[in-house]
Protein backbone atom coordinates (compact mmCIF):
# COMPACT_ATOMS: atom_id res chain seq x y z
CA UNK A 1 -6.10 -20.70 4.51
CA UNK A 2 -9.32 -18.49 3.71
CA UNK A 3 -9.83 -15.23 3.77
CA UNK A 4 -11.20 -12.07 2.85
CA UNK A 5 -10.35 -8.74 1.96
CA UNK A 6 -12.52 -5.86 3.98
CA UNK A 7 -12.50 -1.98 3.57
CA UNK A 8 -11.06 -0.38 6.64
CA UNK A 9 -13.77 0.67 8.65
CA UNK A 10 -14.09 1.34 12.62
CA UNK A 11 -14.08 -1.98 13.48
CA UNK A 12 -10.10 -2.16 11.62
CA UNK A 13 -8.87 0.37 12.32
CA UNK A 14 -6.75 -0.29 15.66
CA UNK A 15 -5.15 -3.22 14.00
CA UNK A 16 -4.55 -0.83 11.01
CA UNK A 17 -2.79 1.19 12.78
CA UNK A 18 -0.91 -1.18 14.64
CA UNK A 19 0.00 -2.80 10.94
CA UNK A 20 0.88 0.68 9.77
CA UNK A 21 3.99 1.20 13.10
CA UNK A 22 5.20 -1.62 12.10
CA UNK A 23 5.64 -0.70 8.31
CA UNK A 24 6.50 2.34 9.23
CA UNK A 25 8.22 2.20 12.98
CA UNK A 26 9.70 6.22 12.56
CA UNK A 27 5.71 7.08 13.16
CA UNK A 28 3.82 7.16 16.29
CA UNK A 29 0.46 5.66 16.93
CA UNK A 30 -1.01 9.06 17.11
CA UNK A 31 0.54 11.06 14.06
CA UNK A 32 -0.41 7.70 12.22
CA UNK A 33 -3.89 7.55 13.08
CA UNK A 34 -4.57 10.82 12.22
CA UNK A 35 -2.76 10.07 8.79
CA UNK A 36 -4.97 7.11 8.11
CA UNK A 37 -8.36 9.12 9.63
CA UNK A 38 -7.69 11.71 6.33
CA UNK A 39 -6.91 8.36 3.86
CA UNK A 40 -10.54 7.42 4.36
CA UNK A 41 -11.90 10.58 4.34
CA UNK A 42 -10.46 11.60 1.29
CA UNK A 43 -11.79 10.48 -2.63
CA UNK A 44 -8.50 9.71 -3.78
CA UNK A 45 -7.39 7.06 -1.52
CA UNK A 46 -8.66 3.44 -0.28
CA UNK A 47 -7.15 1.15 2.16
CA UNK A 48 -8.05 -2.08 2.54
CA UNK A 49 -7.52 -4.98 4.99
CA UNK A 50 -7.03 -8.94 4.75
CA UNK A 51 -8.74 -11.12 7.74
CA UNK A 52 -8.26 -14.46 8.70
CA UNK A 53 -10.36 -15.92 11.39
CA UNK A 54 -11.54 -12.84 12.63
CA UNK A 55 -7.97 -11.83 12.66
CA UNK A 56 -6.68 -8.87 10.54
CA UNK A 57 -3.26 -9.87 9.00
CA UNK A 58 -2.27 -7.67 6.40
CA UNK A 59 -3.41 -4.23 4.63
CA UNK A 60 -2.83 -2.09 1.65
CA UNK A 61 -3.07 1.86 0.95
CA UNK A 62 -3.71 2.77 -2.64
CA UNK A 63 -4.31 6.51 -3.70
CA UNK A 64 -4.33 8.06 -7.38
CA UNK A 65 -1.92 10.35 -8.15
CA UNK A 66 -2.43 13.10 -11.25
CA UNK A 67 1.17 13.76 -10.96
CA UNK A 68 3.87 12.62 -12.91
CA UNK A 69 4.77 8.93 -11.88
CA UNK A 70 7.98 7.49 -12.71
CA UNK A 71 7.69 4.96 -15.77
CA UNK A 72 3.92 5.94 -16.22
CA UNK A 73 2.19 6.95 -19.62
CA UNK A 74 -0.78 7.53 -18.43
CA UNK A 75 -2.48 9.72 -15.50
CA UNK A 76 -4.22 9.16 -13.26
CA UNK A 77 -2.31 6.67 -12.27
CA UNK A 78 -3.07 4.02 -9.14
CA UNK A 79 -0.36 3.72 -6.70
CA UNK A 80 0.30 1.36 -3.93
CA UNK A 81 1.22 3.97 -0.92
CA UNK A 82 2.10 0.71 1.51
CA UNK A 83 1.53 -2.99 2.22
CA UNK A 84 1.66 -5.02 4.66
CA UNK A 85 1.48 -8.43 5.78
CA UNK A 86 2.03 -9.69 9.08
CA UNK A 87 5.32 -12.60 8.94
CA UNK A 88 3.38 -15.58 9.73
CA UNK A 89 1.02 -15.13 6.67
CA UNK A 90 3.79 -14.24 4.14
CA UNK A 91 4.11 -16.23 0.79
CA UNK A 92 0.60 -17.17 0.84
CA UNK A 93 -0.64 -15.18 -1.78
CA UNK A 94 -2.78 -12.45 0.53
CA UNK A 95 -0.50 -9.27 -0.77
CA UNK A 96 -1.20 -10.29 -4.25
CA UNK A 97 -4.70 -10.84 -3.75
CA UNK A 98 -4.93 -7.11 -1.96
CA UNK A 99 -3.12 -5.47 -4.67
CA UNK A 100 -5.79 -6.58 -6.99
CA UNK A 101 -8.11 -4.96 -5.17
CA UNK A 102 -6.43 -1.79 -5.36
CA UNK A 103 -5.88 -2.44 -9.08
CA UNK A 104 -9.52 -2.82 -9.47
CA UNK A 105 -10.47 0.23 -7.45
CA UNK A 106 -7.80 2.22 -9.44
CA UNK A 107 -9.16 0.84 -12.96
CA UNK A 108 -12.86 2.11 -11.44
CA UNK A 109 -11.08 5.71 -11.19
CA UNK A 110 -10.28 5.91 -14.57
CA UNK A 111 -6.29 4.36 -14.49
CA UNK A 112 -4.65 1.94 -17.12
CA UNK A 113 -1.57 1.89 -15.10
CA UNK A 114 -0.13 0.99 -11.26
CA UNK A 115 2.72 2.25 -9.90
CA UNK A 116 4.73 1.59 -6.77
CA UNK A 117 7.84 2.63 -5.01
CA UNK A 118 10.29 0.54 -2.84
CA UNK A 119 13.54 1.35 -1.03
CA UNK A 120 16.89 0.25 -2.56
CA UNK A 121 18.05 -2.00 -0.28
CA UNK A 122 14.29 -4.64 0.39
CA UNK A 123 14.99 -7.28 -2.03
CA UNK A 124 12.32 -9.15 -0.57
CA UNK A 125 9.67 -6.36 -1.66
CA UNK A 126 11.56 -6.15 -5.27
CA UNK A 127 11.20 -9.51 -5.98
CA UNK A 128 7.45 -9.58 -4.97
CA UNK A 129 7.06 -6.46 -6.84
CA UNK A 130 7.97 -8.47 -9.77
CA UNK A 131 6.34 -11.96 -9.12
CA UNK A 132 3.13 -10.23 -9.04
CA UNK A 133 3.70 -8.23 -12.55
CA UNK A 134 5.07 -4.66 -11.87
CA UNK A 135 8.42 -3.84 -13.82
CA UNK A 136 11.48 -1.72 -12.62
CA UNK A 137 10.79 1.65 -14.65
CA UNK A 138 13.68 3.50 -12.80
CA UNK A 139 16.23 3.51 -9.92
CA UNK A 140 16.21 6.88 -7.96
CA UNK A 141 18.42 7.94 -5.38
CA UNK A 142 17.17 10.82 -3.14
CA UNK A 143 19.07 13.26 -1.37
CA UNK A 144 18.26 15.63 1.82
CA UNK A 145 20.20 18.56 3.27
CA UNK A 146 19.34 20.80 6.27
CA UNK A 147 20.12 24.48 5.55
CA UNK A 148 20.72 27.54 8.11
């Protein structure tokens, strides 16, 4: 199946959106449109999408971050904010191909290094983290706590 990868423009960025609840269901359309409306106006993030057919199926934010990053030796350092791909074009390669995109924009912003971030418990996104070349550089737990 062919393909391209496209910056997110106007004419993406419904289905970006759309992408981006399902990623991330706690959001709202709104609140997440507004998000992604300041990702491509600002210098130090991309986002990029995957179409097939005239059909956008997948996505990927990058941004560079100049703070410390977990495992990194470098700064700044690219890192690979989300990514999705819609279930029916899993396993065929399109995440991979969009996170070399994002490796190649980052390596045009001065980085030697990628970094990304999963939760614990999405062995599916671990084990494509590491099919595609990343390596676990720590496990962090986070904690919360509401105070009066």
């Amino acid at each position: 199946m062919k393909g391209y990868i496209e910056e997110v423009s106007k004419e993406g960025f419904e289905e970006w959106v759309a992408m981006g609840l399902e990623l991330w269901p706690d959001n709202t359309a709104e609140g997440l449109a507004v998000e992604f409306k300041n990702l491509l106006e600002s210098a130090k993030e991309k986002a990029y999408l995957y179409k097939v057919n005239n059909k956008y199926v997948g996505f990927i934010n990058i941004s560079l971050r100049n703070d410390y990053v977990e495992g990194s030796v470098s700064s700044p350092v690219g890192y690979v904010e989300g990514i999705y791909i819609k279930e029916d074009y899993r396993k065929m390669g399109i995440a991979k191909l969009l996170v070399e995109k994002g490796e190649k924009w980052a390596k045009g912003k001065g980085c030697s290094q990628m970094a990304s971030d999963i939760e614990a418990h999405n062995t599916i996104c671990y084990d494509f983290h590491l099919n595609i070349g990343f390596k676990e550089a720590n496990r962090l737990i986070c904690f919360i706590k509401d105070i009066d």
